[in-house]
C-alpha atoms as a PDB file:
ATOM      1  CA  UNK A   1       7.116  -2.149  20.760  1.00  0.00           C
ATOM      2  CA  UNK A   2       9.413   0.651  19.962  1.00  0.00           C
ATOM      3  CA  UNK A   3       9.082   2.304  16.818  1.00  0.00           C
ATOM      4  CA  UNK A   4      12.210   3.973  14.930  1.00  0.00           C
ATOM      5  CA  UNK A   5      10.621   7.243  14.130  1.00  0.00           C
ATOM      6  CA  UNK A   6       7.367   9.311  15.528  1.00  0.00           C
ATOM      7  CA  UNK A   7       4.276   8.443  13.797  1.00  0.00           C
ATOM      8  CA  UNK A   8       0.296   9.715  14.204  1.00  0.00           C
ATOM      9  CA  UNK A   9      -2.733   7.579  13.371  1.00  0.00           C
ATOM     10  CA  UNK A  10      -5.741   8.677  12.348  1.00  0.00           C
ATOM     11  CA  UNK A  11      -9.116   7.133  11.961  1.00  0.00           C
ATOM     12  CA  UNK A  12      -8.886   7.257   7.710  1.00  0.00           C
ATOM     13  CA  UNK A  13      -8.742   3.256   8.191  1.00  0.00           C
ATOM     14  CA  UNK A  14     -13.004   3.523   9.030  1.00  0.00           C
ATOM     15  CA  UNK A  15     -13.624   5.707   5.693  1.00  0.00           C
ATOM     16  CA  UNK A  16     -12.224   2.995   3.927  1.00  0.00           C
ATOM     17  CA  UNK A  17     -10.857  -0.315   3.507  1.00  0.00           C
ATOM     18  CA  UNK A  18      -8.544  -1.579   0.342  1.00  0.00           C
ATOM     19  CA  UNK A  19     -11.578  -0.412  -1.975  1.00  0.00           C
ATOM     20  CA  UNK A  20      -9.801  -2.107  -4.266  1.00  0.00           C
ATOM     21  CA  UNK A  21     -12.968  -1.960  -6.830  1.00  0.00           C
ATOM     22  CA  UNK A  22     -13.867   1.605  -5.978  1.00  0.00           C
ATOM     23  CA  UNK A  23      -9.951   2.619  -6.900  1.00  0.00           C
ATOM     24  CA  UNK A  24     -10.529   0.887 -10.455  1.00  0.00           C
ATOM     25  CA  UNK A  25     -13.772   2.580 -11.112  1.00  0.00           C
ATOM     26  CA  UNK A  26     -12.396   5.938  -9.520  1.00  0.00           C
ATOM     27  CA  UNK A  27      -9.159   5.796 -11.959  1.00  0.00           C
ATOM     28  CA  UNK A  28     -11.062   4.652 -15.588  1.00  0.00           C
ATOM     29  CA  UNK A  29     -13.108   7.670 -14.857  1.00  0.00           C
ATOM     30  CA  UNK A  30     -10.026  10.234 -13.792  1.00  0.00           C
ATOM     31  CA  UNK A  31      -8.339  12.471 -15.827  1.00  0.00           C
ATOM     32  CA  UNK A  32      -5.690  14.638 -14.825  1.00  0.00           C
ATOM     33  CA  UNK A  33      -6.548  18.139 -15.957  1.00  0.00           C
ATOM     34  CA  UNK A  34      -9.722  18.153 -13.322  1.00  0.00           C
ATOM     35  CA  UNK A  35      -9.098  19.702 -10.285  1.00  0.00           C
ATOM     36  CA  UNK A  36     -10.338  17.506  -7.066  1.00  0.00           C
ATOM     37  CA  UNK A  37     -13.854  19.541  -6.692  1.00  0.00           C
ATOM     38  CA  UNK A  38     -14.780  19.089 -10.604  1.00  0.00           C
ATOM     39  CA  UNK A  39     -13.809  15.023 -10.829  1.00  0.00           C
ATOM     40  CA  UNK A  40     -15.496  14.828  -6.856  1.00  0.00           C
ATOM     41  CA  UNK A  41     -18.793  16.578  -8.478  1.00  0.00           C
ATOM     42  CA  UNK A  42     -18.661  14.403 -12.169  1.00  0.00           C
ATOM     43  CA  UNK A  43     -18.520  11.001  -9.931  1.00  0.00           C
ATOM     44  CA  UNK A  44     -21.849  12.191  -8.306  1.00  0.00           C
ATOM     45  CA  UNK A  45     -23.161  13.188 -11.194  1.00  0.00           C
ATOM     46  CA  UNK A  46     -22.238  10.140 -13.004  1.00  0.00           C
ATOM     47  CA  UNK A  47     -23.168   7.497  -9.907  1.00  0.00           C
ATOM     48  CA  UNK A  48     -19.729   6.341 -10.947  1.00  0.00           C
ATOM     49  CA  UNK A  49     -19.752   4.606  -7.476  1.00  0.00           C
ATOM     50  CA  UNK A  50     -23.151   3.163  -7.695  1.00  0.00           C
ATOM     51  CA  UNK A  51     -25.731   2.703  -5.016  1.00  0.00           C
ATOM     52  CA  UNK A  52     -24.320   4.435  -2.004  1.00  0.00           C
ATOM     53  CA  UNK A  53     -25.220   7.848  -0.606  1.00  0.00           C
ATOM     54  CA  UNK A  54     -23.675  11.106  -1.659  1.00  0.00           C
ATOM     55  CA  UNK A  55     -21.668  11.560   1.702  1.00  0.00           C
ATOM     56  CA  UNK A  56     -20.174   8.053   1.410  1.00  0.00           C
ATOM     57  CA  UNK A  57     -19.249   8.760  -2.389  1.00  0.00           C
ATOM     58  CA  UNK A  58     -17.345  12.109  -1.650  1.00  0.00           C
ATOM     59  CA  UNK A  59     -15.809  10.704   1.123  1.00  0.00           C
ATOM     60  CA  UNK A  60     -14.116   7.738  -0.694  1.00  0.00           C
ATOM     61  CA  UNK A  61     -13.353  10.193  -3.749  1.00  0.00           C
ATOM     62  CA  UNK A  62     -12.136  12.936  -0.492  1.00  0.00           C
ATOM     63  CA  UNK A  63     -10.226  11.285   1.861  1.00  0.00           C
ATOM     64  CA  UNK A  64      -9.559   7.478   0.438  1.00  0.00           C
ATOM     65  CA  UNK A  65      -8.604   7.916  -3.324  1.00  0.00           C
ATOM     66  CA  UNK A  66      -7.096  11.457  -3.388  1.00  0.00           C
ATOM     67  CA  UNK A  67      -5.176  11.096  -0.232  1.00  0.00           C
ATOM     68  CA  UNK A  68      -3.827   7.818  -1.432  1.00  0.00           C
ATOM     69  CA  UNK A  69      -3.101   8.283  -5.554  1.00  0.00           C
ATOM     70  CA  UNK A  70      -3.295  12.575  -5.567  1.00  0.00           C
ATOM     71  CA  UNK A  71      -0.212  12.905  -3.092  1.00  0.00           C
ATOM     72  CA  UNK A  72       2.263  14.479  -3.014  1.00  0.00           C
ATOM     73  CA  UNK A  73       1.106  14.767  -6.758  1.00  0.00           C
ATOM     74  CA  UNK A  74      -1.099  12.928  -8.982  1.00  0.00           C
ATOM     75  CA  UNK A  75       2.089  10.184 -10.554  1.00  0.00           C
ATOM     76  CA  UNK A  76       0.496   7.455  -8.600  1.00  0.00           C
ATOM     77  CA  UNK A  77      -2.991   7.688 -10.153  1.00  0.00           C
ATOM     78  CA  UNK A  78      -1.041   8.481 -13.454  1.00  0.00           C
ATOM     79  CA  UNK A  79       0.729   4.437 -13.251  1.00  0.00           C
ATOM     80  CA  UNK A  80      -1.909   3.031 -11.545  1.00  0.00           C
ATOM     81  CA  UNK A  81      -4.117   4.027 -14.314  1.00  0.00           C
ATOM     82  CA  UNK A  82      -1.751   2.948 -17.432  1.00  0.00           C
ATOM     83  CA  UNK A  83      -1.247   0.027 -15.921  1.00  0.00           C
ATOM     84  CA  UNK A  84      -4.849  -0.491 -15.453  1.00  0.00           C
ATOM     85  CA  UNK A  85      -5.351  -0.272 -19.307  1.00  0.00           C
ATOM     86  CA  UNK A  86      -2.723  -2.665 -19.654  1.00  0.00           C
ATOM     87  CA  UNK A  87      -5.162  -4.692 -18.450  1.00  0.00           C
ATOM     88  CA  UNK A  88      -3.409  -5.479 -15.210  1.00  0.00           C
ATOM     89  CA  UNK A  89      -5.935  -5.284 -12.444  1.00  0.00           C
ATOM     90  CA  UNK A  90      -4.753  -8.642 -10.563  1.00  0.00           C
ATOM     91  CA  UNK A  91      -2.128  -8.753  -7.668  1.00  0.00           C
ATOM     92  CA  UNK A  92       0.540  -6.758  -9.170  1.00  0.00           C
ATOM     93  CA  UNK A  93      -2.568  -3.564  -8.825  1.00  0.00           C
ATOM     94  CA  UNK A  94      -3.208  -4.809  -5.457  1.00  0.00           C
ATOM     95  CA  UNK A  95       0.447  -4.934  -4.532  1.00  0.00           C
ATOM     96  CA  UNK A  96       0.823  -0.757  -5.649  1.00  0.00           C
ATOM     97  CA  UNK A  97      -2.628   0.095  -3.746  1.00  0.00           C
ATOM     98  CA  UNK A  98      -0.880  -1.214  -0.751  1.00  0.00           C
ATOM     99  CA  UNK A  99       2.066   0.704  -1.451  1.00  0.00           C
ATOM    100  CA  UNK A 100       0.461   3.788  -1.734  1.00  0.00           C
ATOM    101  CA  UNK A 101      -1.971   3.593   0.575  1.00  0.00           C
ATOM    102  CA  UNK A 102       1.077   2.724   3.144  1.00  0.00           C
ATOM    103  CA  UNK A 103       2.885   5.971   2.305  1.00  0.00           C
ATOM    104  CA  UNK A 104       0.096   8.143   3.340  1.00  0.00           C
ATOM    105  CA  UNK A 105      -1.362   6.247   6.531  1.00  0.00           C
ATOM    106  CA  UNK A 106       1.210   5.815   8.651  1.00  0.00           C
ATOM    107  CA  UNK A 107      -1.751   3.287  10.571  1.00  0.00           C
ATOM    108  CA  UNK A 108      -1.799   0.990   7.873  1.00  0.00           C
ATOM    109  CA  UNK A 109       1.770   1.126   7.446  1.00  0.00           C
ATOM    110  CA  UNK A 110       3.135  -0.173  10.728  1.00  0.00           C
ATOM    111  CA  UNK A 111      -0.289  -2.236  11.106  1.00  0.00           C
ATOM    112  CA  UNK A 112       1.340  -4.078   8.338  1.00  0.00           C
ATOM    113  CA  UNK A 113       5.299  -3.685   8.947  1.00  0.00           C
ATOM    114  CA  UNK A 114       4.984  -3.753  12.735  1.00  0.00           C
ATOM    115  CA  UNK A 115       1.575  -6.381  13.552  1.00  0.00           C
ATOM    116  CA  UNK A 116       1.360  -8.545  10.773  1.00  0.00           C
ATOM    117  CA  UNK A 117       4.498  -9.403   9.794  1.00  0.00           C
ATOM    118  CA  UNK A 118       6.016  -9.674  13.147  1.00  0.00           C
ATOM    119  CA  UNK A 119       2.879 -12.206  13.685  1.00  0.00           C
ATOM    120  CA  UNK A 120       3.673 -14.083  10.811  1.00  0.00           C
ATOM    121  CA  UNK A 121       7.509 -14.561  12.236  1.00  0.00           C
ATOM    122  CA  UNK A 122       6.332 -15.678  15.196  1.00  0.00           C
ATOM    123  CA  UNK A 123       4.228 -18.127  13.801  1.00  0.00           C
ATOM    124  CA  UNK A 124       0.991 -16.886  14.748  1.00  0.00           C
ATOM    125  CA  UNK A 125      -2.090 -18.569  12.518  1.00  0.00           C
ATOM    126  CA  UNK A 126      -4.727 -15.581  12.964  1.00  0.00           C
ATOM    127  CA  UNK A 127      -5.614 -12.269  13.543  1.00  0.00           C
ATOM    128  CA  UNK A 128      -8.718 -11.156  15.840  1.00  0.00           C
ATOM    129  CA  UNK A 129      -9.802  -7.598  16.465  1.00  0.00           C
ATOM    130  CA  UNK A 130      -8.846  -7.747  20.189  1.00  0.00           C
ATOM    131  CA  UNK A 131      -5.329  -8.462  18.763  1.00  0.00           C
ATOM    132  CA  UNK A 132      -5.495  -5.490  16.904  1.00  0.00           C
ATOM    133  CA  UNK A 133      -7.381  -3.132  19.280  1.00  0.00           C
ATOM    134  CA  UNK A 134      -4.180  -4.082  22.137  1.00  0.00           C
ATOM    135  CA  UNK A 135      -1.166  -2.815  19.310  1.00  0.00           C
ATOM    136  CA  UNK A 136      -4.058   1.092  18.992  1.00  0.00           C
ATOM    137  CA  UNK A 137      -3.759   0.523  22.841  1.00  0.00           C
ATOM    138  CA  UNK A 138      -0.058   0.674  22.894  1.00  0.00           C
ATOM    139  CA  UNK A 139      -0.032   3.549  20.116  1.00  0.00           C
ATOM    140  CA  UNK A 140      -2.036   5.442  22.872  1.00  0.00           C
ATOM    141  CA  UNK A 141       0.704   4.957  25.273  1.00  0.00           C
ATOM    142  CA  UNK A 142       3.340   5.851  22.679  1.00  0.00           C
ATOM    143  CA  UNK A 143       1.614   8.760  21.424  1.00  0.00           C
ATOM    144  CA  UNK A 144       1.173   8.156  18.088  1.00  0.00           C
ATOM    145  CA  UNK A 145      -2.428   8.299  18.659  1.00  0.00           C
ATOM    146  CA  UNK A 146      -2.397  12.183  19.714  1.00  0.00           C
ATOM    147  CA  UNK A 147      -6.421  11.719  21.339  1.00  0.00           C
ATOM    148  CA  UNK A 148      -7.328   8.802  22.792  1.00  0.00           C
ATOM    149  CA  UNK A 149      -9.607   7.439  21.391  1.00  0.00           C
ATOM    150  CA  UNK A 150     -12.905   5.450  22.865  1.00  0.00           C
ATOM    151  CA  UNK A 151     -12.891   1.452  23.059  1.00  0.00           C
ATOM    152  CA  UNK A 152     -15.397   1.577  20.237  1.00  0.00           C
ATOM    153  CA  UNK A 153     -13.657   3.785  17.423  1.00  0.00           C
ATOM    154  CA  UNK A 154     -10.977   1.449  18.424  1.00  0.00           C
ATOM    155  CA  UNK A 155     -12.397  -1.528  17.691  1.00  0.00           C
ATOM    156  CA  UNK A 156     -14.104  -0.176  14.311  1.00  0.00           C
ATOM    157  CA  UNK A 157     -10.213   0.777  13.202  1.00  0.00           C
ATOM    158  CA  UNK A 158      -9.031  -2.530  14.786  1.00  0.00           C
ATOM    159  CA  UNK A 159     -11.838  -4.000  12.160  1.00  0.00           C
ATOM    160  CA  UNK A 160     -11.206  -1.525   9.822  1.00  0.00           C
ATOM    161  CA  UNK A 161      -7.247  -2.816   9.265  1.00  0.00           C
ATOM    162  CA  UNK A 162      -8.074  -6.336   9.466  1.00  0.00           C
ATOM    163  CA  UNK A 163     -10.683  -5.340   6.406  1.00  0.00           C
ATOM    164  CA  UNK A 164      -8.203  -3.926   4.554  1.00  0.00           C
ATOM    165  CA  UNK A 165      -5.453  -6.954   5.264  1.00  0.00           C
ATOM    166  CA  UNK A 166      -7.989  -9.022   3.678  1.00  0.00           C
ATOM    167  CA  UNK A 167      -8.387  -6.899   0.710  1.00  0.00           C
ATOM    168  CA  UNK A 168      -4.684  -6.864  -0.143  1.00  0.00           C
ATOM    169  CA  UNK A 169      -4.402 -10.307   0.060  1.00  0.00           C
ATOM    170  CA  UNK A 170      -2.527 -10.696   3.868  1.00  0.00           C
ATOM    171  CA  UNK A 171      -5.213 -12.496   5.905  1.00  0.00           C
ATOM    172  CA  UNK A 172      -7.901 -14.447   5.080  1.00  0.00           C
ATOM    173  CA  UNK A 173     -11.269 -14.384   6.892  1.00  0.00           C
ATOM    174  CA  UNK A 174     -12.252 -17.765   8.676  1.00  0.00           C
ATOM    175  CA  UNK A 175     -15.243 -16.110  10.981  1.00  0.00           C
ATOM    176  CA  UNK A 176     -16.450 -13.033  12.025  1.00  0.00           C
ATOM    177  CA  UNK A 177     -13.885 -12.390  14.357  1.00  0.00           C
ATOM    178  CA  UNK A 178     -10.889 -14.343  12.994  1.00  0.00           C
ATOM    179  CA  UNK A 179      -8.617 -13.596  10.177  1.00  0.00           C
ATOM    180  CA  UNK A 180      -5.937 -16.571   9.424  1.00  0.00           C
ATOM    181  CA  UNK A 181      -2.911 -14.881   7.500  1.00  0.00           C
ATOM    182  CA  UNK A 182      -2.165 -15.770   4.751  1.00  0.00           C
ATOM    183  CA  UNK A 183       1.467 -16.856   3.025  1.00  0.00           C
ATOM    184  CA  UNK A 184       1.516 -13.443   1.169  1.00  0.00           C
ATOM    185  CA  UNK A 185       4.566 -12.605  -0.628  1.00  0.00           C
ATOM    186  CA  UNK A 186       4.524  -9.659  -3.803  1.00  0.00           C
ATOM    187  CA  UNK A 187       4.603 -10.380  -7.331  1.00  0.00           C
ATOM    188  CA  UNK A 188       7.626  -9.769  -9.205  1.00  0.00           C
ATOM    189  CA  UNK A 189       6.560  -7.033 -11.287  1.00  0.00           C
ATOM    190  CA  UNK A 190       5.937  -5.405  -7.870  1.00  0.00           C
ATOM    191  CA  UNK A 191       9.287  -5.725  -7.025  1.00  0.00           C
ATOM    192  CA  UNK A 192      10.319  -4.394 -10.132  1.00  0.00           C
ATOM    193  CA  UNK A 193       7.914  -1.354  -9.683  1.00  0.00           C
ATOM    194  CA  UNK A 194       9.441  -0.159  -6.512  1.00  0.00           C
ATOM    195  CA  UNK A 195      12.798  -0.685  -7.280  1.00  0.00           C
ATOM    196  CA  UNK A 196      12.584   1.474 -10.258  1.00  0.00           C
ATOM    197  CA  UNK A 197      10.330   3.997  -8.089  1.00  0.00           C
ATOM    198  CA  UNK A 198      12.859   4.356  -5.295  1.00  0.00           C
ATOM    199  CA  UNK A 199      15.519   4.819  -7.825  1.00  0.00           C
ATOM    200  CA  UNK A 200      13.508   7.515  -9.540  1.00  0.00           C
ATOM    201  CA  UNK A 201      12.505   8.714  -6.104  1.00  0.00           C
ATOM    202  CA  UNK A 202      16.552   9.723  -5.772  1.00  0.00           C
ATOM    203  CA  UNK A 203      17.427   6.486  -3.274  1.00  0.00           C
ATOM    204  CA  UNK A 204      21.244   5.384  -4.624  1.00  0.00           C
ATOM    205  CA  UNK A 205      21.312   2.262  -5.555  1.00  0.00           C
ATOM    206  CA  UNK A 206      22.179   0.891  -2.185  1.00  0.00           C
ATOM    207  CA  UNK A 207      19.310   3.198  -0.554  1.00  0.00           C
ATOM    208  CA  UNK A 208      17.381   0.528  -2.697  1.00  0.00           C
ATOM    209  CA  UNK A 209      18.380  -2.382  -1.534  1.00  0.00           C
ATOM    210  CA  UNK A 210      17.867  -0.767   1.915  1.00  0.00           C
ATOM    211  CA  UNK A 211      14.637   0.765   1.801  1.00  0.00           C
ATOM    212  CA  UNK A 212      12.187   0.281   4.344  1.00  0.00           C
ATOM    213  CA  UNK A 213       9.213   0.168   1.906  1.00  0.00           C
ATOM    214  CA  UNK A 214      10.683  -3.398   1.513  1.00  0.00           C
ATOM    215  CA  UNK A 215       9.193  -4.238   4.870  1.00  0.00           C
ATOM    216  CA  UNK A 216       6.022  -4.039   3.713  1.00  0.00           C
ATOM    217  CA  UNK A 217       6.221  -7.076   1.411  1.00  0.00           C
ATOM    218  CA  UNK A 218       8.034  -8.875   4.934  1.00  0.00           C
ATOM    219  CA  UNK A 219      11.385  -8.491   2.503  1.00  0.00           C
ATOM    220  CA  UNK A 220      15.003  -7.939   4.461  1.00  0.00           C
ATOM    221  CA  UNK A 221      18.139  -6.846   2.787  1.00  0.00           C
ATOM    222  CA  UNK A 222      19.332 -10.094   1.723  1.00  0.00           C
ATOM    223  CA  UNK A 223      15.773 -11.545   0.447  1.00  0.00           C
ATOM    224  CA  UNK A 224      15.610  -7.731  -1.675  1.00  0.00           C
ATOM    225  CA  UNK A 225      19.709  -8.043  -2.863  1.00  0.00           C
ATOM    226  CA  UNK A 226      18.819 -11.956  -4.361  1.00  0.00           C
ATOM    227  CA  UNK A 227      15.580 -11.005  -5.662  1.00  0.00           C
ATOM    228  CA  UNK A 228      17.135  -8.128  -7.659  1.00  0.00           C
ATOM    229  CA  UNK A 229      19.935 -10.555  -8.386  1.00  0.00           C
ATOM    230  CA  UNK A 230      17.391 -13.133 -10.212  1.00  0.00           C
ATOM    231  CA  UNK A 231      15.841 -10.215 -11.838  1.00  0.00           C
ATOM    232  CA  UNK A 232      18.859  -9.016 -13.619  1.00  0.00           C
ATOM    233  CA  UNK A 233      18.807 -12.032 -14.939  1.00  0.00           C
ATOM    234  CA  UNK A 234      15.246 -10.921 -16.895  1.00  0.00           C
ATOM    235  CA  UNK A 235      16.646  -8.053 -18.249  1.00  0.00           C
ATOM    236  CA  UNK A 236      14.929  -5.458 -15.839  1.00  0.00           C
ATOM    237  CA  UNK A 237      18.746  -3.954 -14.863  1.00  0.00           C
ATOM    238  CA  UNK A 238      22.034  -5.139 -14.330  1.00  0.00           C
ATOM    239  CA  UNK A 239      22.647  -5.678 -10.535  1.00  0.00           C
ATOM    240  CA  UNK A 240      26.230  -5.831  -9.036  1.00  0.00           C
ATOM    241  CA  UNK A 241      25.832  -6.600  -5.562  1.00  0.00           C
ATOM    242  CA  UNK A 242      28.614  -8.006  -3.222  1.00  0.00           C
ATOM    243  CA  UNK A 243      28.049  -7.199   0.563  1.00  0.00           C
ATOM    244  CA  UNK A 244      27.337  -3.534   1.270  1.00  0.00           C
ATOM    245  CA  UNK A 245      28.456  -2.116  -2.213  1.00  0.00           C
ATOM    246  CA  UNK A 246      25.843  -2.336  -4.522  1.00  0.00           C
ATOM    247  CA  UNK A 247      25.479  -1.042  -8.633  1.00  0.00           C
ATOM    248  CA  UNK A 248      22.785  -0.953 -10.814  1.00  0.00           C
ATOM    249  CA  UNK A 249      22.184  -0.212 -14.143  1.00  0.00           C
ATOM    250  CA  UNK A 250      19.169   0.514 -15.101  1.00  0.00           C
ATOM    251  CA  UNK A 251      17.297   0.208 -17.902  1.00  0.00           C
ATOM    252  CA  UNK A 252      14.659   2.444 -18.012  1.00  0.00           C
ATOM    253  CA  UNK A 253      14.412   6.097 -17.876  1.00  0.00           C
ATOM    254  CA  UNK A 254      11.127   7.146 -16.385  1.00  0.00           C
ATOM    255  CA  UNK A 255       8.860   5.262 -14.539  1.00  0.00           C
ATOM    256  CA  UNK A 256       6.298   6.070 -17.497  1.00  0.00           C
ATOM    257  CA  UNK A 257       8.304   3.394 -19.308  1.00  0.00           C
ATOM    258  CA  UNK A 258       8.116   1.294 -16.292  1.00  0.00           C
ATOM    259  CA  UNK A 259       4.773   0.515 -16.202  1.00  0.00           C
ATOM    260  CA  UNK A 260       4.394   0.381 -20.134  1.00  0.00           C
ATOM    261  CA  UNK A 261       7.215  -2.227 -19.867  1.00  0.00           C
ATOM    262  CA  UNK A 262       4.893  -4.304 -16.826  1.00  0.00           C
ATOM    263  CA  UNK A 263       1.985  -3.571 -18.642  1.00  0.00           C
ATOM    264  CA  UNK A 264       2.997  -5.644 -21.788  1.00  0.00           C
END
């Protein structure tokens, strides 16, 4: 496997799975004029996270929820959050976790874009850790592990990814050591969400339609050019899109309005 640009792992996959629950308490009790030290201290405080010890708490606060909603600035906890008191906590939540999360662990990224999905293609029915543990073996040999690491962190990571698979909804445990994958595909208001955030991210519209955060969802060009075709049809934009030359109007102006519009 050949990857189209360098990448490092790190370990971050063992702090923390999907924490999919942990993310909803963390971002009820955020607010955005505390720095990282004073909302780390108020969730101890608080026991926001329940019973668990004080090391485990800062490091899901540390190294799980900042790294994945605080970077490169706090917008993503700042959406996730409205549209959590829209009352949207189902897939559409899950789908945006995943997103994030993707963007800043490049492990859970290509565990996703360049394991599971290719598995899926080929028609593979599960996942086991050894599976996974072989594609950290091959990361070794293609340095995007920069220190090898020992068969056993590689198998917690290897369990680690599966974990958080399951959380978002890709696989589905069937024993200990088996994970069947499931026929995931995103939600439309997903879809809607990151075409709106790639546009406001400064993509043209055709950098879009070709964006490899699509791969994530196991969406090529074509499935992502009829998709936003149908959803013109909605009322999201109006898409124009004939071959390579592709227009969009859109009809929102900040991704604020965005998620008030999804939340509704």
């Amino acid at each position: 496997m050949i990857l189209s640009e360098a990448r490092q792992y790190t370990n971050t996959i063992s702090k923390g799975s999907a924490l999919l629950e942990e993310t909803k308490i963390l971002l009820r009790a955020w607010q955005p004029a505390e720095s990282l030290d004073e909302f780390c201290g108020r969730v101890l405080r608080e026991d926001f996270l329940g019973k668990m010890t004080a090391y485990r708490a800062r490091d899901i606060v540390r190294r799980v929820f900042a790294r994945r909603y605080l970077r490169p600035d706090n917008q993503p906890a700042l959406l996730l959050k409205r549209l959590l008191e829209g009352s949207h906590s189902g897939q559409l939540f899950s789908d945006l976790c995943l997103l994030y999360a993707s963007r800043n662990d490049d492990l859970i990224r290509d565990a996703v874009t360049h394991l599971y999905w290719p598995a899926f293609s080929e028609g593979r029915l599960t996942l086991s850790p050894a599976y996974v543990v072989d594609f950290l073996r091959q990361a070794e040999r293609d340095a995007r592990i920069p220190a090898a690491w020992s068969e056993q962190v590689k198998i917690k990571a290897a369990r680690g990814i599966l974990k958080t698979m399951a959380d978002f909804g890709l696989v589905v445990p069937v024993s200990r050591t088996r994970r069947e994958l499931a026929h995931f595909r995103p939600t439309d208001r997903t879809i809607v969400f990151l075409a709106y955030d790639l546009h406001f991210g400064g993509s043209t519209d055709a950098g879009v339609v070709d964006h490899q955060d699509w791969m994530l969802f196991g969406l090529t060009r074509t499935e992502v050019a009829s998709v936003l075709d149908r959803l013109s049809g909605e009322g999201w934009w109006l898409a124009q899109i004939a071959g390579s030359v592709v227009r969009i109007t859109w009809k929102f102006g900040s991704m604020e309005e965005v998620a008030d519009a999804l939340a509704r």
